[in-house]
Protein backbone atom coordinates (compact mmCIF):
# COMPACT_ATOMS: atom_id res chain seq x y z
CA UNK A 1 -79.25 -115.14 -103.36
CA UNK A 2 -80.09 -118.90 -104.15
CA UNK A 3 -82.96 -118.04 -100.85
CA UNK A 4 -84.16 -115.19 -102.75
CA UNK A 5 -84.39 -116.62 -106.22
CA UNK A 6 -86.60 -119.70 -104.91
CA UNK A 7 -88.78 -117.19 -102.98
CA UNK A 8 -89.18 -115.50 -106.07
CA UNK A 9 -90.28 -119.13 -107.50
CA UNK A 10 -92.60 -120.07 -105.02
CA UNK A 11 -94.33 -116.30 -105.65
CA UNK A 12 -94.57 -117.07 -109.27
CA UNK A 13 -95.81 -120.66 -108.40
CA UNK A 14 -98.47 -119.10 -106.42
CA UNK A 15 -99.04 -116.51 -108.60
CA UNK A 16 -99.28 -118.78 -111.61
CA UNK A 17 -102.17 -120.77 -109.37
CA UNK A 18 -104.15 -117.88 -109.00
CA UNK A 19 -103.89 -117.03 -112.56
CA UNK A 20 -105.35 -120.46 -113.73
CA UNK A 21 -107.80 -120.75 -110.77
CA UNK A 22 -111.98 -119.54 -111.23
CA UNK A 23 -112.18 -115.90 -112.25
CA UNK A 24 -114.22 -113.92 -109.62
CA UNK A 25 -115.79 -112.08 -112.78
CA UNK A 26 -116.73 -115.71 -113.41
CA UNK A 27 -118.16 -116.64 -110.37
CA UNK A 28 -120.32 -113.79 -109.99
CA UNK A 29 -121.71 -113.42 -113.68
CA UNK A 30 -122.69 -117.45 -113.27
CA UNK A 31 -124.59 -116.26 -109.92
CA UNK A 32 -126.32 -113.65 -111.73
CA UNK A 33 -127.16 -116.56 -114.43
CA UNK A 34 -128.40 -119.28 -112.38
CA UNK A 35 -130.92 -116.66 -110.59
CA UNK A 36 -131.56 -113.56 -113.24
CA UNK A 37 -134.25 -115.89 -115.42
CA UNK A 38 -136.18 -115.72 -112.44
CA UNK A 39 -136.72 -112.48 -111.75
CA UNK A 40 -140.01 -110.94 -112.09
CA UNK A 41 -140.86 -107.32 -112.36
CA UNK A 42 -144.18 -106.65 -110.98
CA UNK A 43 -146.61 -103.70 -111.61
CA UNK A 44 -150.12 -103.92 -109.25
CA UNK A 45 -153.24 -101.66 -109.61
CA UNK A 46 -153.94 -101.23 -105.51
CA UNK A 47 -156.75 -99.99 -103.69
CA UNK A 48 -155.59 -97.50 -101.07
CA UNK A 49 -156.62 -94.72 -98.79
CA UNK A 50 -155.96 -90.77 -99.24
CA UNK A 51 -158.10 -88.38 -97.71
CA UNK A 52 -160.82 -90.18 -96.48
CA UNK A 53 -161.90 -91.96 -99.54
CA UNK A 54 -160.56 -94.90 -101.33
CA UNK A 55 -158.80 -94.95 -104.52
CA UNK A 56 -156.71 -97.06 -107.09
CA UNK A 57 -153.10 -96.63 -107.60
CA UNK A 58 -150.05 -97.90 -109.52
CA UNK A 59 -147.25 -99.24 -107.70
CA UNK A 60 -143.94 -101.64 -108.80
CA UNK A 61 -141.92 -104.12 -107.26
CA UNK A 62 -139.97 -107.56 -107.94
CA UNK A 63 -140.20 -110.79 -107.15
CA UNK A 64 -138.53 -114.32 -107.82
CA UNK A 65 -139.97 -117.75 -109.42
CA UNK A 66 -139.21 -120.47 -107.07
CA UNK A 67 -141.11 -123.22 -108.69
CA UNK A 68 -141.16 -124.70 -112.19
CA UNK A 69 -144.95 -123.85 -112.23
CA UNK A 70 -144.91 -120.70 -111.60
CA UNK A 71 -144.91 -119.76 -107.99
CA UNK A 72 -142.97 -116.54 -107.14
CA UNK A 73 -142.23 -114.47 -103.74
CA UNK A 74 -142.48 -110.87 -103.31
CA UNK A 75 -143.05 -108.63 -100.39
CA UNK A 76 -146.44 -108.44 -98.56
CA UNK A 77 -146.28 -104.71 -98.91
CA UNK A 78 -145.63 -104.98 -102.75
CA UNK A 79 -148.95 -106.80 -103.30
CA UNK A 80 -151.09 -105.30 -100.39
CA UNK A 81 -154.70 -104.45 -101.67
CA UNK A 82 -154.08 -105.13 -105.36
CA UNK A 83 -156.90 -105.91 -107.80
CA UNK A 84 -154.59 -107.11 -110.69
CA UNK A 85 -151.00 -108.43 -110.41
CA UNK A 86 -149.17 -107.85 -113.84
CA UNK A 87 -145.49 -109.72 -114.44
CA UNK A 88 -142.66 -109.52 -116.49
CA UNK A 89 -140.07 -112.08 -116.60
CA UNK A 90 -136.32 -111.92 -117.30
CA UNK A 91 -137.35 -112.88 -121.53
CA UNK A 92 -139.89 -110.05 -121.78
CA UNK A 93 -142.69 -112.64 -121.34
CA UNK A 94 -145.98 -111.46 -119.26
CA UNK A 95 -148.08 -112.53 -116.98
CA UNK A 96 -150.83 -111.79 -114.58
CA UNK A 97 -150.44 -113.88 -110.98
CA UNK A 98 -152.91 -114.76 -108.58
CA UNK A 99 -152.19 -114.43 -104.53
CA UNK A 100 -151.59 -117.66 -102.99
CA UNK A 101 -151.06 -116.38 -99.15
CA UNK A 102 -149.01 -113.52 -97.54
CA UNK A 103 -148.06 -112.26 -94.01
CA UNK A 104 -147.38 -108.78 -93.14
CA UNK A 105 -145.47 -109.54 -90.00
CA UNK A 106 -142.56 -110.88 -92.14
CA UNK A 107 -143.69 -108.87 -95.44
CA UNK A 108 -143.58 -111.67 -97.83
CA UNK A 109 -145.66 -113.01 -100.45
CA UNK A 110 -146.48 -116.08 -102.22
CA UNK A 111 -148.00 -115.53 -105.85
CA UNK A 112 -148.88 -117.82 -108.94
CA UNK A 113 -148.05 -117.23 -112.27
CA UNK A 114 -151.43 -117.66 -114.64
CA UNK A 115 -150.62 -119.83 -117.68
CA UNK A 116 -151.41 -122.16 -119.58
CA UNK A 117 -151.34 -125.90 -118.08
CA UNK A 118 -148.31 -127.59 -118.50
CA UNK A 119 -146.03 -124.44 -119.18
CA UNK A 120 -143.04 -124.66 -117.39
CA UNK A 121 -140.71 -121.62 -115.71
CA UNK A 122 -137.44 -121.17 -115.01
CA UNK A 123 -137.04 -121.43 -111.19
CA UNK A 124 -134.70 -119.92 -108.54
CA UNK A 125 -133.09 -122.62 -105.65
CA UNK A 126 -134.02 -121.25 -102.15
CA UNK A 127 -130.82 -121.78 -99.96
CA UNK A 128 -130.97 -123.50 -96.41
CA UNK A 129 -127.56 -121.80 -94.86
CA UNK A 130 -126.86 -118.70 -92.92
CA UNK A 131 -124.57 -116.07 -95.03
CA UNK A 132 -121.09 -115.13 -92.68
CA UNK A 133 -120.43 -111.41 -92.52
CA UNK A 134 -118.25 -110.62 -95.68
CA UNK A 135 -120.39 -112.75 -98.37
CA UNK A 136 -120.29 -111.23 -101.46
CA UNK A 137 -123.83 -110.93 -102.46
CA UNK A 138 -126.03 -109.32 -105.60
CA UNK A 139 -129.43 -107.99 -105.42
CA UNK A 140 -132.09 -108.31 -108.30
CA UNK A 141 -134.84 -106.49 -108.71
CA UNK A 142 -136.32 -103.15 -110.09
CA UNK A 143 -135.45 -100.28 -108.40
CA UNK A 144 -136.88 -97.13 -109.66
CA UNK A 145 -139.19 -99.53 -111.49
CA UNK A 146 -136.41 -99.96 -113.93
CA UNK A 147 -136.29 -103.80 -114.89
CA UNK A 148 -133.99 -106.24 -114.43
CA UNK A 149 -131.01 -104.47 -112.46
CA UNK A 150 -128.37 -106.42 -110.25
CA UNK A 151 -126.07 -104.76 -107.60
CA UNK A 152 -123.30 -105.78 -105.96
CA UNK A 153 -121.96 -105.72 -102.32
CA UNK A 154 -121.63 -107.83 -98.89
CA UNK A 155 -123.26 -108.75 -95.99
CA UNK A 156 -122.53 -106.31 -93.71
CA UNK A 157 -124.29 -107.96 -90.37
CA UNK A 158 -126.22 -111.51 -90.94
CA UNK A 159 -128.22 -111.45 -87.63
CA UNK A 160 -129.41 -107.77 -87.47
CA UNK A 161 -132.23 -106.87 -85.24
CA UNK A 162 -134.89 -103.99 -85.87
CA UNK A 163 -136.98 -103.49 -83.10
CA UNK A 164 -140.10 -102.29 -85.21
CA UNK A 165 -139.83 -104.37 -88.40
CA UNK A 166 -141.05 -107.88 -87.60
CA UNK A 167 -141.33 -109.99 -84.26
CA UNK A 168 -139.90 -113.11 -86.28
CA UNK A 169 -137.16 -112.72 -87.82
CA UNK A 170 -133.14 -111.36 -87.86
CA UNK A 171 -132.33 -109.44 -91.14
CA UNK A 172 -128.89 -109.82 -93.66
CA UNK A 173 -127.81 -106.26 -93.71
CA UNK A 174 -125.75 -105.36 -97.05
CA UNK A 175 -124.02 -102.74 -98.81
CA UNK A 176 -125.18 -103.99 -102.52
CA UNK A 177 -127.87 -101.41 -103.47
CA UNK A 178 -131.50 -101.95 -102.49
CA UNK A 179 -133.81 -98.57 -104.08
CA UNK A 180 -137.41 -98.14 -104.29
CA UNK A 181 -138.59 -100.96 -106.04
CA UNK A 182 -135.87 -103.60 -105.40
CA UNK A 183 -139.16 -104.53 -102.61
CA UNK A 184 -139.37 -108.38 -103.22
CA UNK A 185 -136.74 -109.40 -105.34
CA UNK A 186 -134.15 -112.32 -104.72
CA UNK A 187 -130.50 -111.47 -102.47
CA UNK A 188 -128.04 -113.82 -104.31
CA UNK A 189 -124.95 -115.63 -103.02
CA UNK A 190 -121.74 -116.74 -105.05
CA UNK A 191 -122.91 -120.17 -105.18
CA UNK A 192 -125.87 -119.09 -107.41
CA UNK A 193 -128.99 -119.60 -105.11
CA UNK A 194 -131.45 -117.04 -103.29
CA UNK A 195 -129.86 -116.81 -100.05
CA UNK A 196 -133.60 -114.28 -99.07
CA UNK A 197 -135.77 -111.68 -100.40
CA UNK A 198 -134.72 -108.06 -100.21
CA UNK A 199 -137.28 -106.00 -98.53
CA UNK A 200 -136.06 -102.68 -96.55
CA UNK A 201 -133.74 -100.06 -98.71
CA UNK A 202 -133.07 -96.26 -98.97
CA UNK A 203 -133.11 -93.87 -101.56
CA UNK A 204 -129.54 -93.74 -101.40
CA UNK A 205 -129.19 -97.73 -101.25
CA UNK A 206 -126.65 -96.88 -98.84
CA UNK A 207 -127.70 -99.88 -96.81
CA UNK A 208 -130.66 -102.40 -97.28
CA UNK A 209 -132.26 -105.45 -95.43
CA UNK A 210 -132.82 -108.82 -96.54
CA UNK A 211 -135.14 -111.76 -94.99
CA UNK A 212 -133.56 -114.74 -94.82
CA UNK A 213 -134.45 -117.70 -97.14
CA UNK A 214 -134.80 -120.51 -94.17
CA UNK A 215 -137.29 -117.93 -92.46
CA UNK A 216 -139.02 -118.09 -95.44
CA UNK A 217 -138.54 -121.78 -95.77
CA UNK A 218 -140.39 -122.32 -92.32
CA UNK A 219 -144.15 -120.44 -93.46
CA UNK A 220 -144.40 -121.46 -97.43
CA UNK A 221 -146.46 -124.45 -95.94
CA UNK A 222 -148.53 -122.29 -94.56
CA UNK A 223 -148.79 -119.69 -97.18
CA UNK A 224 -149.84 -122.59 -99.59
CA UNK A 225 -152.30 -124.59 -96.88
CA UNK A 226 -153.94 -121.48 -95.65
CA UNK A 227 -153.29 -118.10 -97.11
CA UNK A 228 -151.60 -116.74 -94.36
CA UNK A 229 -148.58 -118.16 -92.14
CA UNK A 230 -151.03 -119.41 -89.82
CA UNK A 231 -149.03 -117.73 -86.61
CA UNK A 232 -150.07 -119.29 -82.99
CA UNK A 233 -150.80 -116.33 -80.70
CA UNK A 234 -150.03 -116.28 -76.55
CA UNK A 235 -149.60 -112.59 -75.84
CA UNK A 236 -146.17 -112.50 -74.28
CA UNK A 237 -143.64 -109.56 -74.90
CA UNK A 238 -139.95 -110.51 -73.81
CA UNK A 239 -136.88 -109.18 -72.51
CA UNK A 240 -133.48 -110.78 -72.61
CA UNK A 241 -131.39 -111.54 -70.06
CA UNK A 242 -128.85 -108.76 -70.87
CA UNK A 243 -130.97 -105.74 -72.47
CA UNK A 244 -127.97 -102.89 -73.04
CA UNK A 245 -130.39 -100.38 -74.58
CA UNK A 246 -132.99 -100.74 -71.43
CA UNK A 247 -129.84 -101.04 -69.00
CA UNK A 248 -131.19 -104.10 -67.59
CA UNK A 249 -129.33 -107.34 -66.23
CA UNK A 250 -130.66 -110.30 -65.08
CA UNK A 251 -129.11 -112.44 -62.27
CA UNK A 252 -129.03 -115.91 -64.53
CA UNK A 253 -127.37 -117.46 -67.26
CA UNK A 254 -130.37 -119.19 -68.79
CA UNK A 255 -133.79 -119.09 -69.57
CA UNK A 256 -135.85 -115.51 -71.28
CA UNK A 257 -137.48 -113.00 -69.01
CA UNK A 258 -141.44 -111.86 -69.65
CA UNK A 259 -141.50 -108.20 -70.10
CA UNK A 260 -145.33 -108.22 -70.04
CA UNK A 261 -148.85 -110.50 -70.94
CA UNK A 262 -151.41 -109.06 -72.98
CA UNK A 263 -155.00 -108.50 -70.88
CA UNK A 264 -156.57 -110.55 -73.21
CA UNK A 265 -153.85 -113.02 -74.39
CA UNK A 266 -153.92 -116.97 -73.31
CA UNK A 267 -150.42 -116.21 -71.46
CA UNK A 268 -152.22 -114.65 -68.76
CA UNK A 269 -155.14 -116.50 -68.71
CA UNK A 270 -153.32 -119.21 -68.28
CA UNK A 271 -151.25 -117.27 -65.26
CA UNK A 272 -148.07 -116.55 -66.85
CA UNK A 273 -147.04 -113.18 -65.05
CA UNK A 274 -144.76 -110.35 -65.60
CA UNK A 275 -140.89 -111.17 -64.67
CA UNK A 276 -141.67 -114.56 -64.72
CA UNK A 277 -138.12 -116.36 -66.05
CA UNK A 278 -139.40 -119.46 -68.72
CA UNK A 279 -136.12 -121.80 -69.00
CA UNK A 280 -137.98 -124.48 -71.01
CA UNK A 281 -141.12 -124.26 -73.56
CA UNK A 282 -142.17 -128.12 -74.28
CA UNK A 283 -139.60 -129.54 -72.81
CA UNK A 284 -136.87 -127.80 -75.21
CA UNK A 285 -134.14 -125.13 -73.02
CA UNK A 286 -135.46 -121.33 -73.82
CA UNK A 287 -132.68 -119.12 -73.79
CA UNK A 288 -132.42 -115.37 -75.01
CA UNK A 289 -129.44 -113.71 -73.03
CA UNK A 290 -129.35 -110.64 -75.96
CA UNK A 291 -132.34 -109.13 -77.68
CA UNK A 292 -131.26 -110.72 -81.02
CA UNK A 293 -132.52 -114.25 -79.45
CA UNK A 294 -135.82 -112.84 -79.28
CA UNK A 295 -137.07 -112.99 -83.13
CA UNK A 296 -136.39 -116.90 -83.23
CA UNK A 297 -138.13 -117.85 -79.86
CA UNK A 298 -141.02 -115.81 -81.23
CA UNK A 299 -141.04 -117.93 -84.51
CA UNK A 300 -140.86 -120.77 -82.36
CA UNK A 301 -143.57 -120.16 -80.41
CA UNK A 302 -145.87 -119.15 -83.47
CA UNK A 303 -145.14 -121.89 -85.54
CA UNK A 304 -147.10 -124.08 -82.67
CA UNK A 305 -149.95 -125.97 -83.46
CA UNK A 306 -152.90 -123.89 -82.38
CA UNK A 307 -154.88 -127.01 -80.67
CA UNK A 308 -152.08 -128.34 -78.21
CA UNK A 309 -151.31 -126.65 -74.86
CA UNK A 310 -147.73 -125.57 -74.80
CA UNK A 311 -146.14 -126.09 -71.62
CA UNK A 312 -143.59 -123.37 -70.13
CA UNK A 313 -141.39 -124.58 -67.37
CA UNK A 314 -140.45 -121.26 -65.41
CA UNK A 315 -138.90 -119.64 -62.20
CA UNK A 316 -140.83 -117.62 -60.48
CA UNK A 317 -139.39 -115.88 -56.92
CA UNK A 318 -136.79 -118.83 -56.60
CA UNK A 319 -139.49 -121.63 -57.43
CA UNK A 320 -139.81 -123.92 -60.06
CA UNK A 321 -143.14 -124.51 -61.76
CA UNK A 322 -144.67 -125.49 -65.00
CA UNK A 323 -147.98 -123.88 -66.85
CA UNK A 324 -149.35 -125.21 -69.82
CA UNK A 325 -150.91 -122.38 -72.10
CA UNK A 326 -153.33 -123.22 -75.68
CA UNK A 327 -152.26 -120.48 -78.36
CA UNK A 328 -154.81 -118.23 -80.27
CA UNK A 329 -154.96 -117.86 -83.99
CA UNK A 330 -153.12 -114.56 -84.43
CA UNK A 331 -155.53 -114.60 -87.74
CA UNK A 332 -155.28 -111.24 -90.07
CA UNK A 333 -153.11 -108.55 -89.00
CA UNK A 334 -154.87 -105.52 -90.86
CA UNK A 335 -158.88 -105.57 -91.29
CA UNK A 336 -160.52 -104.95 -94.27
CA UNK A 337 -161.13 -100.86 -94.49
CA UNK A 338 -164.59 -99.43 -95.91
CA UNK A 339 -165.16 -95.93 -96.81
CA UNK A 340 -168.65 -94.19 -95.94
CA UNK A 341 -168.32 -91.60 -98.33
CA UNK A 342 -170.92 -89.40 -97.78
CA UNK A 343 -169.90 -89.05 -93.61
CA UNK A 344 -166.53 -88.41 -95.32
CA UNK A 345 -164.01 -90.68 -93.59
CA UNK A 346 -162.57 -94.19 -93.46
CA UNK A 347 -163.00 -96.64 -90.88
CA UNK A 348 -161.25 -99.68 -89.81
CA UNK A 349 -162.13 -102.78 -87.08
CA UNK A 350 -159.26 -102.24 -83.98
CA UNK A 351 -156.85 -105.34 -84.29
CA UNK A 352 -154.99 -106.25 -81.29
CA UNK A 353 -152.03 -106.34 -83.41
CA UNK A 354 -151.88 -103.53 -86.35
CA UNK A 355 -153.39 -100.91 -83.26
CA UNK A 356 -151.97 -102.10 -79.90
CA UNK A 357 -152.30 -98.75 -78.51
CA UNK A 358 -155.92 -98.31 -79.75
CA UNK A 359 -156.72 -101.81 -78.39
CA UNK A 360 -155.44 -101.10 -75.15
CA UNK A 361 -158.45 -98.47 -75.05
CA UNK A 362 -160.99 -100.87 -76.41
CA UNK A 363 -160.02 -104.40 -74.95
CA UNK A 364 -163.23 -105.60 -76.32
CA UNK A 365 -162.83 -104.86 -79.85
CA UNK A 366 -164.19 -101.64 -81.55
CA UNK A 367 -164.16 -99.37 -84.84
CA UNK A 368 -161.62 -96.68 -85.29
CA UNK A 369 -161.17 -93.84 -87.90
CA UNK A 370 -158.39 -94.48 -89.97
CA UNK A 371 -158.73 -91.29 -92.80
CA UNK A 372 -160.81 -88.25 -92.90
CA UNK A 373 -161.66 -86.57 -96.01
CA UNK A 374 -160.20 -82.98 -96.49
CA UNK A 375 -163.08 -80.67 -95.96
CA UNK A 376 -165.27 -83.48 -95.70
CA UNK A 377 -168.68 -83.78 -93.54
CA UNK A 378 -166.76 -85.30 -90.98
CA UNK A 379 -163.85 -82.98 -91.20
CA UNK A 380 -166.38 -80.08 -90.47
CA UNK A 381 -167.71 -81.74 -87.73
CA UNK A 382 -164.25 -82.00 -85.67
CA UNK A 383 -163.50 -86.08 -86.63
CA UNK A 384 -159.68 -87.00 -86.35
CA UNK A 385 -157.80 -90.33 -87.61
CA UNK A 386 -157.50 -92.58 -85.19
CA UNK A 387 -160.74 -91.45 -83.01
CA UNK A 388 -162.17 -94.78 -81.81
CA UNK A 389 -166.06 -95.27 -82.01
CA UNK A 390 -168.25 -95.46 -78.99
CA UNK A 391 -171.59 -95.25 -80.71
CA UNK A 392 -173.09 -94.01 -83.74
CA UNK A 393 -176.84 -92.57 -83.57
CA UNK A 394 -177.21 -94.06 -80.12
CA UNK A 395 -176.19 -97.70 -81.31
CA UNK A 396 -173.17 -99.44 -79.84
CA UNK A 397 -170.88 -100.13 -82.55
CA UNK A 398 -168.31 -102.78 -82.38
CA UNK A 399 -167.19 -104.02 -85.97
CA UNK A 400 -167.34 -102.01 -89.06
CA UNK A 401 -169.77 -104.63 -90.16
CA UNK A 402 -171.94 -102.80 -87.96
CA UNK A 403 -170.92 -99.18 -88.88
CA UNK A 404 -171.53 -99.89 -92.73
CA UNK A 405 -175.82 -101.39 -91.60
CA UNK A 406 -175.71 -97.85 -89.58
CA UNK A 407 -174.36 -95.95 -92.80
CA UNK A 408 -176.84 -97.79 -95.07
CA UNK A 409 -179.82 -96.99 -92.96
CA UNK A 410 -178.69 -93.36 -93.39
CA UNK A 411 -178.26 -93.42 -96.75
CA UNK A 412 -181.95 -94.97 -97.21
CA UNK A 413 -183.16 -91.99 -95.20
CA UNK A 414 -181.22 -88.92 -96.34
CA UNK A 415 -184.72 -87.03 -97.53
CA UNK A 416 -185.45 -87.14 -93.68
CA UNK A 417 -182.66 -86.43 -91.99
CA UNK A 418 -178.73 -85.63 -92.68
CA UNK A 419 -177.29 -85.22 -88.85
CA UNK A 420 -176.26 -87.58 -86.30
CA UNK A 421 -175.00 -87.73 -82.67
CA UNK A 422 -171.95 -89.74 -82.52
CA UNK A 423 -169.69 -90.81 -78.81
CA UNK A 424 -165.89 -91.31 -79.75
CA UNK A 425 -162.82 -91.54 -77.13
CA UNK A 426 -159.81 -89.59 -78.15
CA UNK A 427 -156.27 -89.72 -76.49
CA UNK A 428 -158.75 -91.91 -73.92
CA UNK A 429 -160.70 -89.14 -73.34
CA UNK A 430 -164.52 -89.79 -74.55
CA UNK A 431 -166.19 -86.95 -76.39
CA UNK A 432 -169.85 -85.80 -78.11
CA UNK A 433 -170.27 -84.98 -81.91
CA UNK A 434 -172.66 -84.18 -84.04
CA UNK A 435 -171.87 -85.18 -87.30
CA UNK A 436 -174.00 -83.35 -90.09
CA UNK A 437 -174.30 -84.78 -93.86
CA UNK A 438 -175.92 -82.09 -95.46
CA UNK A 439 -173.47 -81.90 -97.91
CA UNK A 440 -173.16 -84.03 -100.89
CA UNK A 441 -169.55 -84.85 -101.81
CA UNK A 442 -170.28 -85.79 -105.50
CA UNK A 443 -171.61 -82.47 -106.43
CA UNK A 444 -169.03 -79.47 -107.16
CA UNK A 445 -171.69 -76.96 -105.39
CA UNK A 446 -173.84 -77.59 -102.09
């Protein structure tokens, strides 16, 4: 009995210490206070494409201040193509912002607030750790472009990779709710700081994906210094050592296999090949023995200095050997896109990067069709997105630069003629067109 009774003391002893220690309530409505001033719901007017011709549209998002004057993160994909940024803080307070920089290949955004000098914000504290699996997280934003929501949950993975969404960087997978519209806004830990920047979600918000704030950390130089993360370029794909979803295994323990070189790419220039194992880049061990070591030797790589040869110590057939590569500018993902509105279509320069597969058929650069207007001149004439062009009234075309002089010079001439032979490859097969402009698309009646 006398056992039992000071059991039952030490319970109430314990009991009595959870009782008078922090109140979880506590914790996590201080979190949501040391971030939710920050927040920033964002409406942009964007120019897009539908049907061949471009338009403006409303979309919403949210976003985080991170400075005292004003400087806020988004997504890339929030702000793509806007002509006016509009924000609302936390206090009802509003705002337009200016773009700073953004990448697409990590979908974030760095924007100003514009106010008047000397007006100070209330700013959000970035945080330089890695979340463990079973953090309690919220995430702030607007989903539904509602305002100022939190939601609550945990991080379900903290080193998640997605195949197709981003080269550079692991995700924080979490249960708390990310919707429509939660695009951009701050993922919150317990200890109050923006632990990253919530970015993938569903309509369910069953699960959502996060980019880590030290990911972000690395580019905001960048993004400030140049408008763009300023990525380092040398064509290589990779493959880990163990690959379970190819069913591959490599013979070795260290070092990161190359899966492939671009044609045009410095890697194999420079004669890095296919298989080749690299076990050191500038002197520093390269290891990726699963594919969730690839992200981070990509950001690596692309966070070189463009004007230094990188050297890669590799194994090649049992021998040893070093090659030094220089790095391209990866420069802008997505080209600018120009509508010719009386051909009725789109058109967009070929980037090695937003169109591999269209660059493989035009290694030298080229022009592709990116919309067709419904019904449109070129619609009659048998034009398809994604038909690359050849030539254009007999004249090699190899930028949209070039396209648009072609379009003007047809435009100047319409009283003379309205029909033009065009050479496109589809599917890699080159075809004929003729591509007649009779019709005017700003009149109801032709």
């Amino acid at each position: 009995m006398k056992k039992l009774l000071l059991g039952g003391a030490a319970l109430l002893a314990c009991a009595g210490c959870l009782v008078q220690g922090p109140d979880f309530r506590e914790t996590v409505s201080e979190s949501k206070e040391s971030v939710f001033p920050s927040l920033v719901f964002i409406r942009v007017i964007t120019e897009g494409t539908s049907a061949g011709k471009l338009e403006k549209m409303q979309a919403s998002g949210s976003g985080v201040i991170i400075t005292e004057d004003g400087e806020l993160l988004t997504n890339h994909h929030v702000v793509d193509r806007a002509s006016r940024i509009r924000c609302q803080l936390s206090d009802g307070e509003m705002y337009d912002a200016t773009l700073i920089g953004k990448d697409k290949d990590l979908d974030v955004a760095l924007l100003k607030l514009v106010a008047p000098g000397g007006k100070k914000f209330p700013a959000a504290k970035l945080s330089s750790r890695k979340l463990d699996v079973g953090e309690v997280v919220l995430a702030m934003g607007a989903p539904w472009g509602l305002a100022r929501s939190v939601s609550m949950g945990i991080i379900s993975c903290n080193d998640r990779y997605l195949e197709d969404c981003g080269d550079y960087t692991l995700w924080y997978q979490t249960d708390a709710a990310i919707s429509p519209g939660n695009s951009g806004g701050p993922l919150v830990d317990t200890n109050g700081e923006v632990v990253g920047l919530n970015t993938r979600g569903s309509t369910a918000g069953a699960q959502g994906f996060t980019i880590p704030s030290p990911i972000i950390t690395d580019i905001l130089p960048n993004l400030r210094e140049h408008g763009n993360a300023h990525w380092a370029w040398f064509g290589i794909d990779w493959q880990p050592l163990k690959d379970f979803e190819r069913d591959t295994f490599f013979d070795a323990e260290t070092g990161v296999i190359v899966a492939g070189t671009d044609a045009q790419g410095p890697a194999r220039k420079a004669g890095i090949k296919s298989n080749d194992r690299v076990i050191s880049i500038d002197g520093e061990p390269s290891t990726a023995v699963f594919r969730e070591n690839i992200p981070d030797l990509n950001r690596a790589l692309a966070l070189k200095d463009w004007s230094k040869p990188v050297e890669f110590e590799l194994v090649r057939d049992g021998e040893t050997m070093k090659i030094s590569v220089t790095p391209e500018s990866k420069g802008s993902v997505e080209g600018k896109e120009i509508e010719f509105k009386r051909w009725g279509f789109t058109a967009k320069d070929i980037n090695r990067f937003d169109t591999k597969d269209l660059a493989q058929m035009a290694p030298d650069g080229g022009v592709f069709i990116s919309s067709v207007a419904w019904e449109g001149n070129a619609d009659r004439a048998g034009f398809k997105p994604r038909d690359i062009v050849l030539k254009w009234g007999g004249k090699k075309i190899k930028s949209v630069a070039e396209l648009k002089a072609v379009y003007d010079d047809a435009m100047e001439h319409i009283d003379e003629r309205t029909q033009i032979g065009v050479d496109i490859i589809r599917r890699g097969s080159q075809q004929h067109f003729i591509l007649n402009y009779r019709q005017d698309p700003d009149k109801e009646e032709y």
